[in-house]
Protein backbone atom coordinates (compact mmCIF):
# COMPACT_ATOMS: atom_id res chain seq x y z
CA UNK A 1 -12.24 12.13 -1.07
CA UNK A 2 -10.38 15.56 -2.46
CA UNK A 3 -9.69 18.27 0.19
CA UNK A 4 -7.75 19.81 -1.41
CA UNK A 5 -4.74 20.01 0.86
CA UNK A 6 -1.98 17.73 0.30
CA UNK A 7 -1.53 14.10 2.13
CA UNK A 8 2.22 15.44 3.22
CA UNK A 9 3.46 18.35 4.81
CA UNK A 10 5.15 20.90 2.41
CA UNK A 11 8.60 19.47 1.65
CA UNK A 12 11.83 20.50 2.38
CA UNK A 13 13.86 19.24 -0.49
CA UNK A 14 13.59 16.93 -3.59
CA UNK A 15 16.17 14.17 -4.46
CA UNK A 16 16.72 12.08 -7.28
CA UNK A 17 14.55 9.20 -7.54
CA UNK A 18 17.39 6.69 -8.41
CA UNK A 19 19.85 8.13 -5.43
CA UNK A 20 16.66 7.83 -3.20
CA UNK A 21 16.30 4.49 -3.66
CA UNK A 22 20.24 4.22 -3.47
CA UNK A 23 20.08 5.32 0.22
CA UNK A 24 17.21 3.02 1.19
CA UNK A 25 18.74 0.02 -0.43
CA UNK A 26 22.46 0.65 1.26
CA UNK A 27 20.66 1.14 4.52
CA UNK A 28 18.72 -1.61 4.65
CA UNK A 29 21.54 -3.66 4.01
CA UNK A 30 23.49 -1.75 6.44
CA UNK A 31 20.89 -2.63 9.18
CA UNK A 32 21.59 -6.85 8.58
CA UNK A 33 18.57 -6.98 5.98
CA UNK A 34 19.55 -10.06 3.13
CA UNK A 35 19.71 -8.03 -0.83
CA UNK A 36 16.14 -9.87 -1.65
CA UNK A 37 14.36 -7.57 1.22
CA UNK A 38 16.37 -4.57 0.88
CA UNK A 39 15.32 -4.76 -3.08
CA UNK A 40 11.88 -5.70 -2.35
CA UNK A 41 11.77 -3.17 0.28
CA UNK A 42 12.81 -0.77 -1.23
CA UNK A 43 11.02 -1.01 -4.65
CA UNK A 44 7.80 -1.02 -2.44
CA UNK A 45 8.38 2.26 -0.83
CA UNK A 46 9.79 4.32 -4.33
CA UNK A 47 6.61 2.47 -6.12
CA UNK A 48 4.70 5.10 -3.30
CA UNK A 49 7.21 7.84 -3.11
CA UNK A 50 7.37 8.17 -7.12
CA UNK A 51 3.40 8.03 -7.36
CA UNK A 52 2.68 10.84 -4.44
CA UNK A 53 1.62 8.36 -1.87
CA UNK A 54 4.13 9.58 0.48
CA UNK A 55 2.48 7.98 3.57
CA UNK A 56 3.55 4.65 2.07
CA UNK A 57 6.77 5.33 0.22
CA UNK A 58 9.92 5.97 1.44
CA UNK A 59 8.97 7.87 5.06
CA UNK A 60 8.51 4.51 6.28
CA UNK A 61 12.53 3.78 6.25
CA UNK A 62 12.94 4.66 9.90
CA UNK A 63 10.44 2.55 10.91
CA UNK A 64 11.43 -0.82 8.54
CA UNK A 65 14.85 -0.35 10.00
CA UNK A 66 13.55 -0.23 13.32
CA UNK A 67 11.21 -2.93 13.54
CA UNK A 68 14.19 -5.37 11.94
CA UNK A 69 16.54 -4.24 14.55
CA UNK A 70 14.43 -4.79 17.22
CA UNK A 71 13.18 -7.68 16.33
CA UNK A 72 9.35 -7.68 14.64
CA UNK A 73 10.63 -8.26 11.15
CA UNK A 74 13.15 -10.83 10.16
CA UNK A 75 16.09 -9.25 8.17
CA UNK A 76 16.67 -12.29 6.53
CA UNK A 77 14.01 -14.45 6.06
CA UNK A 78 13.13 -17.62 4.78
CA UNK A 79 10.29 -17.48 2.74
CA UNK A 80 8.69 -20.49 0.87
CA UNK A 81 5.82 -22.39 -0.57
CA UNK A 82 4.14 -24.38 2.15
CA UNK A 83 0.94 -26.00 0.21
CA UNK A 84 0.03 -25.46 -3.20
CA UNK A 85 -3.05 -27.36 -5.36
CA UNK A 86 -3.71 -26.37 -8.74
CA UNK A 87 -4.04 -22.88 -9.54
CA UNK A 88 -3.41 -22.07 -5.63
CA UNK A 89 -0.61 -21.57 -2.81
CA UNK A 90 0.15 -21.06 0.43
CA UNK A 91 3.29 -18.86 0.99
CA UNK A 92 5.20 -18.28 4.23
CA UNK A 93 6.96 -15.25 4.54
CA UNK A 94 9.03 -15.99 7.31
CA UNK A 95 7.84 -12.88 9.48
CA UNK A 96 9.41 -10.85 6.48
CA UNK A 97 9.46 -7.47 5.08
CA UNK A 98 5.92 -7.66 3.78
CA UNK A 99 6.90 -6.28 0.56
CA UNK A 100 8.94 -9.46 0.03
CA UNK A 101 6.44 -11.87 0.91
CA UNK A 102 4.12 -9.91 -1.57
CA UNK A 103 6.24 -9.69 -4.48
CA UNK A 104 7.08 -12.90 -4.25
CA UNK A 105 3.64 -14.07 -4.03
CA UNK A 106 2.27 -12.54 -7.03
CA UNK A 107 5.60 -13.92 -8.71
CA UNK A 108 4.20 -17.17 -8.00
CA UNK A 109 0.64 -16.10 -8.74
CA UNK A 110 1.41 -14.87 -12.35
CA UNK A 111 3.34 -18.00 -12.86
CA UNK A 112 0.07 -20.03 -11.80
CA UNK A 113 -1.67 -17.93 -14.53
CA UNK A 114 0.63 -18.68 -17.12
CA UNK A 115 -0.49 -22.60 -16.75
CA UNK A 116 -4.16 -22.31 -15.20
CA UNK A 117 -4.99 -18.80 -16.20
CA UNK A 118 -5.29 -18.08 -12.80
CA UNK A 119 -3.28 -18.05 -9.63
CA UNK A 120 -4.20 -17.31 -6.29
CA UNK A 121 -1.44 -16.83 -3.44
CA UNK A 122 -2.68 -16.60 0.24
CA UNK A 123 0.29 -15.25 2.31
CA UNK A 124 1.42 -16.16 6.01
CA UNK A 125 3.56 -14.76 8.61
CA UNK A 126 4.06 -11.52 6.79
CA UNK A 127 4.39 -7.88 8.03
CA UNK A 128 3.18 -4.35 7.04
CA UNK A 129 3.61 -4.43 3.04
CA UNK A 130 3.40 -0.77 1.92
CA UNK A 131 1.31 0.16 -0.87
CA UNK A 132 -1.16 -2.92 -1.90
CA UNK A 133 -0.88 -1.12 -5.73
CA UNK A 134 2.60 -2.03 -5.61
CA UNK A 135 1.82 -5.93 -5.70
CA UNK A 136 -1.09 -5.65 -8.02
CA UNK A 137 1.05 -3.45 -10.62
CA UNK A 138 3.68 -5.97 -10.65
CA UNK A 139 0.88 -8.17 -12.32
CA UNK A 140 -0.13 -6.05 -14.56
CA UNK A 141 3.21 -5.74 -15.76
CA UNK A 142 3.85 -9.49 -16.29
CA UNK A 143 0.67 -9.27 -18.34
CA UNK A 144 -1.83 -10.14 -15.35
CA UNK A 145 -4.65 -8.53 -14.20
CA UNK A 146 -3.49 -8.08 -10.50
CA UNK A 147 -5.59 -8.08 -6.81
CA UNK A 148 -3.35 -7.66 -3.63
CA UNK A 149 -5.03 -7.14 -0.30
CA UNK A 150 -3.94 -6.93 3.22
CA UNK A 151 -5.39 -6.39 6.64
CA UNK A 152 -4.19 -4.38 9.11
CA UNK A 153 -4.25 -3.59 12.93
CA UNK A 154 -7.42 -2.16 13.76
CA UNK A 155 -8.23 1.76 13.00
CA UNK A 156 -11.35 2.06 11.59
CA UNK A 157 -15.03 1.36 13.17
CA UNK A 158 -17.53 -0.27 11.98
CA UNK A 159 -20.85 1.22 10.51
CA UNK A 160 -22.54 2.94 13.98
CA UNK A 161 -19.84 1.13 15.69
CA UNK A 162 -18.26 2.43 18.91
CA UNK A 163 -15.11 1.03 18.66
CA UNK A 164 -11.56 -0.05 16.44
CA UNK A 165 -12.44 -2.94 14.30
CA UNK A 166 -10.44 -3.47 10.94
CA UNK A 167 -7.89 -1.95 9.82
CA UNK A 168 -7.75 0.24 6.61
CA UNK A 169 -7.81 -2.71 4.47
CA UNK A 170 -6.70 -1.68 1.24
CA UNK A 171 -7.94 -3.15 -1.93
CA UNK A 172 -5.60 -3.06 -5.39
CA UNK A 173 -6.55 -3.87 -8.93
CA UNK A 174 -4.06 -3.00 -11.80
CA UNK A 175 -4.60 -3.91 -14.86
CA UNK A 176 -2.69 -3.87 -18.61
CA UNK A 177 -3.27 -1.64 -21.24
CA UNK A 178 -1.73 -1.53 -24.44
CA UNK A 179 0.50 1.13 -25.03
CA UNK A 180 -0.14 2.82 -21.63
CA UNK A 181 0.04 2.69 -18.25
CA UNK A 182 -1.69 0.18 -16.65
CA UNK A 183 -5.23 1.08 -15.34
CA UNK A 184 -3.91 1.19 -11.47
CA UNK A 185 -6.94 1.15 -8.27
CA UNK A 186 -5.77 1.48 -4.87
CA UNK A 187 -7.86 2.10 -2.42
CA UNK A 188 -8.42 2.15 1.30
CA UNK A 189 -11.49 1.21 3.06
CA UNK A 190 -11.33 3.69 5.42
CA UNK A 191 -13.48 6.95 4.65
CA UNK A 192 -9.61 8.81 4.91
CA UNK A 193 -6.17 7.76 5.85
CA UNK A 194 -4.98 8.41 9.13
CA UNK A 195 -2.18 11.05 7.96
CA UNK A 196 -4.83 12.95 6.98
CA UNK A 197 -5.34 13.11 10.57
CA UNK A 198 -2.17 13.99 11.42
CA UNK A 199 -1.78 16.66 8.96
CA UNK A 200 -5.16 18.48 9.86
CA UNK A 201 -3.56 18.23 13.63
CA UNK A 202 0.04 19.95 12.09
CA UNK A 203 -2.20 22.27 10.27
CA UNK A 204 -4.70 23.30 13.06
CA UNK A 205 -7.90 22.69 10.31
CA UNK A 206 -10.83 21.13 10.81
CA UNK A 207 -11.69 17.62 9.43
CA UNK A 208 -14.34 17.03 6.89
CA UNK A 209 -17.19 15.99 8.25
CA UNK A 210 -18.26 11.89 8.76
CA UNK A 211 -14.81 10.33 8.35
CA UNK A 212 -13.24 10.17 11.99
CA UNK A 213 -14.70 9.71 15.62
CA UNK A 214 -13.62 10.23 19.04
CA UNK A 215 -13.16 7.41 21.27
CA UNK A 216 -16.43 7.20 22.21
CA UNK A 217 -17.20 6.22 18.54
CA UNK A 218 -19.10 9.73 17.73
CA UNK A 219 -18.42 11.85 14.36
CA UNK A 220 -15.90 14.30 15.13
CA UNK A 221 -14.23 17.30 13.21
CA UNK A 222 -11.47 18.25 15.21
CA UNK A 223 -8.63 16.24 14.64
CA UNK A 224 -7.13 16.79 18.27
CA UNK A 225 -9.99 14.17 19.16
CA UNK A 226 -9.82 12.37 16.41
CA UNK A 227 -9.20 8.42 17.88
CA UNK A 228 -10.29 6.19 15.12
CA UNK A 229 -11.22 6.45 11.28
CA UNK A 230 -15.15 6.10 9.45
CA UNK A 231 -15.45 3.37 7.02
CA UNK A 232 -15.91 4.82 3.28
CA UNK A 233 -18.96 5.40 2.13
CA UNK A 234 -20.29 8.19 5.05
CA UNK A 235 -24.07 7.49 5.81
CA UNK A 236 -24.08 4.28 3.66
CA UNK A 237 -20.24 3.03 5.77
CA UNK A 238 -21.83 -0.28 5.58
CA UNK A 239 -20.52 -0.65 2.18
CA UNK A 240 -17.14 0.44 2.76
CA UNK A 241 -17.51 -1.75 6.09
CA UNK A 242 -18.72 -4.65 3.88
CA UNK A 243 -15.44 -4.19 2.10
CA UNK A 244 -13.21 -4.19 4.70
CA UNK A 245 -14.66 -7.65 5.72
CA UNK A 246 -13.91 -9.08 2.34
CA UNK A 247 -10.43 -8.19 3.31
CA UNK A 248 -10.17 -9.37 6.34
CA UNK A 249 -11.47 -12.63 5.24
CA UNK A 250 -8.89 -13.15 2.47
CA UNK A 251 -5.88 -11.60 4.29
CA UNK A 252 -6.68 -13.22 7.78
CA UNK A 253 -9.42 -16.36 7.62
CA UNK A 254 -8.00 -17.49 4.79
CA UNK A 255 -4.36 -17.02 5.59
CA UNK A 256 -5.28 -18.90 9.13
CA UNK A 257 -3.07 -15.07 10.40
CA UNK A 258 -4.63 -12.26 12.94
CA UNK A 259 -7.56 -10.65 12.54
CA UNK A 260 -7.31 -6.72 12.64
CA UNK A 261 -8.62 -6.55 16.34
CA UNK A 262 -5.71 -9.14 16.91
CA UNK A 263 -2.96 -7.50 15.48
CA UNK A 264 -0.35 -5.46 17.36
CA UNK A 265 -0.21 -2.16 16.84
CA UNK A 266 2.36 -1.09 13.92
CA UNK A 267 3.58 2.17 16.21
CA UNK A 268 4.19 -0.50 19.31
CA UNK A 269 5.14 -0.41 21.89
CA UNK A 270 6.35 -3.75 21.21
CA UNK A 271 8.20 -3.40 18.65
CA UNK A 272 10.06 -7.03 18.82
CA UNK A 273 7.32 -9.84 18.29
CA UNK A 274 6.18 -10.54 14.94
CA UNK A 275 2.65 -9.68 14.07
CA UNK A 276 1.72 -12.45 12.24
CA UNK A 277 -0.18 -10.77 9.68
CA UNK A 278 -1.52 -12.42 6.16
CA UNK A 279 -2.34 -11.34 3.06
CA UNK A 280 -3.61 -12.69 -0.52
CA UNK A 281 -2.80 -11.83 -4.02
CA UNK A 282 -4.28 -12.84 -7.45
CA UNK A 283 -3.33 -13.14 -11.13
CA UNK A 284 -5.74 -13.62 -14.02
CA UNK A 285 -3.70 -14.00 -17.29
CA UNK A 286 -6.78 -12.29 -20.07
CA UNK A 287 -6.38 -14.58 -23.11
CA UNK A 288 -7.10 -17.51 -20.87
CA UNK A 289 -10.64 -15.41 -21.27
CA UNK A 290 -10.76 -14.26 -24.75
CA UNK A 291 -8.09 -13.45 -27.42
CA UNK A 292 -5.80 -11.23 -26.53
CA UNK A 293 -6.34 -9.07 -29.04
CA UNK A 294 -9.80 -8.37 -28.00
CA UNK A 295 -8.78 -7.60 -24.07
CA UNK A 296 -6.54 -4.93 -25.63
CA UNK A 297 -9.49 -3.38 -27.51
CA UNK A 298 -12.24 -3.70 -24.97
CA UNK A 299 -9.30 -1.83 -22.46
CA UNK A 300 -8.37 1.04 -25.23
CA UNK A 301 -12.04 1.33 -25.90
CA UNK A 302 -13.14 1.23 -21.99
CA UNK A 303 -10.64 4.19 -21.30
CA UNK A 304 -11.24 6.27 -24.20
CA UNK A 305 -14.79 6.26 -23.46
CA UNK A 306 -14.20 7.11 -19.92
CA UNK A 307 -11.93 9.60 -20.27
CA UNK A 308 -13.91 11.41 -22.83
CA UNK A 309 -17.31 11.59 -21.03
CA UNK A 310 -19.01 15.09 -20.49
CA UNK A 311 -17.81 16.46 -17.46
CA UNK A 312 -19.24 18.97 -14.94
CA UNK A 313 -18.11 22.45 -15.46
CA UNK A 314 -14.18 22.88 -14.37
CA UNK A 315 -14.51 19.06 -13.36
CA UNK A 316 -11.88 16.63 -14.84
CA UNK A 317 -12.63 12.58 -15.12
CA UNK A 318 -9.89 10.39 -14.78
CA UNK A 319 -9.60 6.88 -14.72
CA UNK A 320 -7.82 4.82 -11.69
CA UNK A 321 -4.32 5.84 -11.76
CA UNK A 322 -4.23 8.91 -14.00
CA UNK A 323 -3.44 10.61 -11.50
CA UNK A 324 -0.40 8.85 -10.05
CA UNK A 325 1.24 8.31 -12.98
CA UNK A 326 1.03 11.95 -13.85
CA UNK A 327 2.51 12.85 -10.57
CA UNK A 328 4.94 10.41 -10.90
CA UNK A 329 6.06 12.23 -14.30
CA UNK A 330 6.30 15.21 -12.26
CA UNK A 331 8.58 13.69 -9.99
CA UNK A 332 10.28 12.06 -12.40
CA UNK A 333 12.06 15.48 -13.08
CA UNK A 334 11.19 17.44 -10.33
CA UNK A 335 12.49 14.86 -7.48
CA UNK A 336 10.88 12.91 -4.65
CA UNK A 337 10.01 15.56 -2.28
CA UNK A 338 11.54 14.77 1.27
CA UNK A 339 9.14 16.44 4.15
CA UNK A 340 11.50 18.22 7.22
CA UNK A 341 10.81 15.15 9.47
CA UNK A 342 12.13 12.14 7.04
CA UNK A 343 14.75 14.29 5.91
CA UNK A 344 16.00 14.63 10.08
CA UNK A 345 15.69 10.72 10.37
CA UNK A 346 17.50 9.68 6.75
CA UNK A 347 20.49 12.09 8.63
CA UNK A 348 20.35 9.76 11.81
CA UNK A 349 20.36 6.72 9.56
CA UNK A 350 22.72 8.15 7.85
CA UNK A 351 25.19 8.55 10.14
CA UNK A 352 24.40 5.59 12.37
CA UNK A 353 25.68 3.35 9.28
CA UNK A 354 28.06 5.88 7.93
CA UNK A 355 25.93 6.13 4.52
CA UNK A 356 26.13 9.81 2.61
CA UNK A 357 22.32 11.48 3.17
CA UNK A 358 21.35 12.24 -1.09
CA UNK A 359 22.01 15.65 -2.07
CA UNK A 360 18.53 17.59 -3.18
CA UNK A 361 17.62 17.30 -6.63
């Protein structure tokens, strides 16, 4: 849903992507985290902050280091392979970074695809991962077609419910193309996300209409009241309810982890037991399928056709991730932009662990 108005609040500054990503890693390590989470952590959050999904990328550094200090998240975890059969395995994270239990899931998974041409990976005892499109791009650039899902605590109703019931539930796909970048899908299953709320509050505007309620479960439009999120899909939410549940089933049932209503809160205020959250990632390798030199045609012809369909007047199609990975060109040169209240807490970290703050871009 396009409102025109940015996720983030106007920035203050722009830095470097690779001295960005400098900072996080040294501080993470700084805070007691082992090199594989403050990599994997880190990679996570820059996969966001490079593709303008700033609510996921590298905003979330104060918090990570926070919920590892005070105990939530294990700075150094041990994560492993519990069960495996076939084409599928089990993977405890250890009450990790999530990112770490992710990435090295769909490791795992892609490795499953190389023999079996599929690989499934459910994941236990993680934590909040990031962006899902992280985990299925890392797929896609093994050669995979990639799926990474995750629940989450509970933010959005259900369809003429009166209540929190999943969580946003995101849903990735990324898959290969040759001689681009991969077709990338990353969605939430929540009508908005709840920044959006907190930017319309910042902002003093009024919310679209049908995609929050107050706690009393009716549609509101002022974000002051604003206590839980719509499923997507507005009169028909059922569907973007239905979806929600198909996360919940892989990241939770099928992990054996918390459902959404089960899950503590990721703002606290405990901020020292582990949530026990799951998640699940897939890998299908394509020429286990077909010849790979017919996936790569049906993909170049797909996208062509797509992206030269008739379009409404001043309207522009794009196809899943066209629009990231132009932004991400942007920011390639133009910087990460750093909004006033991140830039405040990288100073704190900063001089909590004696690190030098990145100078803007």
């Amino acid at each position: 849903m396009s409102t025109g108005i940015p996720d983030a609040p106007a920035p203050s500054a722009r830095v470097a992507a690779d001295a960005l990503a400098g900072f996080c890693r040294a501080v993470f390590l700084a805070a007691g985290a082992d090199e594989a989470t403050a990599d994997a952590a880190t990679r996570a959050m820059m996969h966001a902050s490079r593709l303008g999904i700033d609510s996921h990328g590298v905003r979330l550094l104060p918090h990570y280091v926070t919920v590892m200090t005070e105990g939530r998240v294990a700075p150094r975890p041990v994560v492993r392979v519990v069960a495996e059969f076939g084409a599928v395995a089990t993977l405890d994270a250890g009450h990790g970074h999530g990112a770490l239990g992710a990435y090295t899931a769909q490791e795992r998974a892609v490795e499953l695809a190389g023999r079996f041409g599929i690989g499934a990976v459910a994941i236990r005892n993680s934590s909040h991962f990031g962006p899902a499109g992280a985990f299925a791009l890392a797929a896609a650039e093994a050669g995979c077609v990639g799926l990474a899902v995750c629940n989450s605590d509970s933010f959005v109703r259900l369809h003429d419910g009166a209540e929190r019931f999943h969580g946003t539930n995101p849903i990735a796909v990324a898959v290969p193309v040759e001689g681009q970048r991969p077709w990338l899908f990353d969605m939430a299953t929540s009508a908005i996300p709840y920044n959006r709320i907190q930017l319309y509050r910042s902002l003093r505007r009024t919310l679209p209409e049908g995609v929050a309620s107050d706690a009393g479960g009716r549609d509101t439009t002022d974000a002051e009241v604003a206590d839980m999120l719509a499923p997507l899909g507005g009169a028909f939410g059922f569907k973007g309810a239905g979806l929600a549940g198909l996360v919940e089933i892989l990241s939770a049932v099928l992990t054996g982890m918390k459902l959404s209503v089960e899950i503590l809160p990721m703002a606290g205020p405990d901020l020292s037991t582990p949530r026990g959250m799951g998640a699940f990632v897939l890998a299908l390798r394509p020429e286990a399928f077909l010849p790979a030199d017919d996936f790569r045609d049906g993909m170049t012809r797909y996208l062509a056709a797509l992206r030269g369909s008739r379009t409404v007047p001043g309207g522009t199609v794009m196809a899943p991730g066209d629009r990231e990975w132009a932004e991400a060109d942007r920011r390639a040169v133009a910087g990460i932009p750093i909004d006033p209240a991140t830039a405040e807490a990288f100073a704190r970290l900063g001089a909590r662990y004696a690190i030098a703050v990145p100078d803007p871009a």
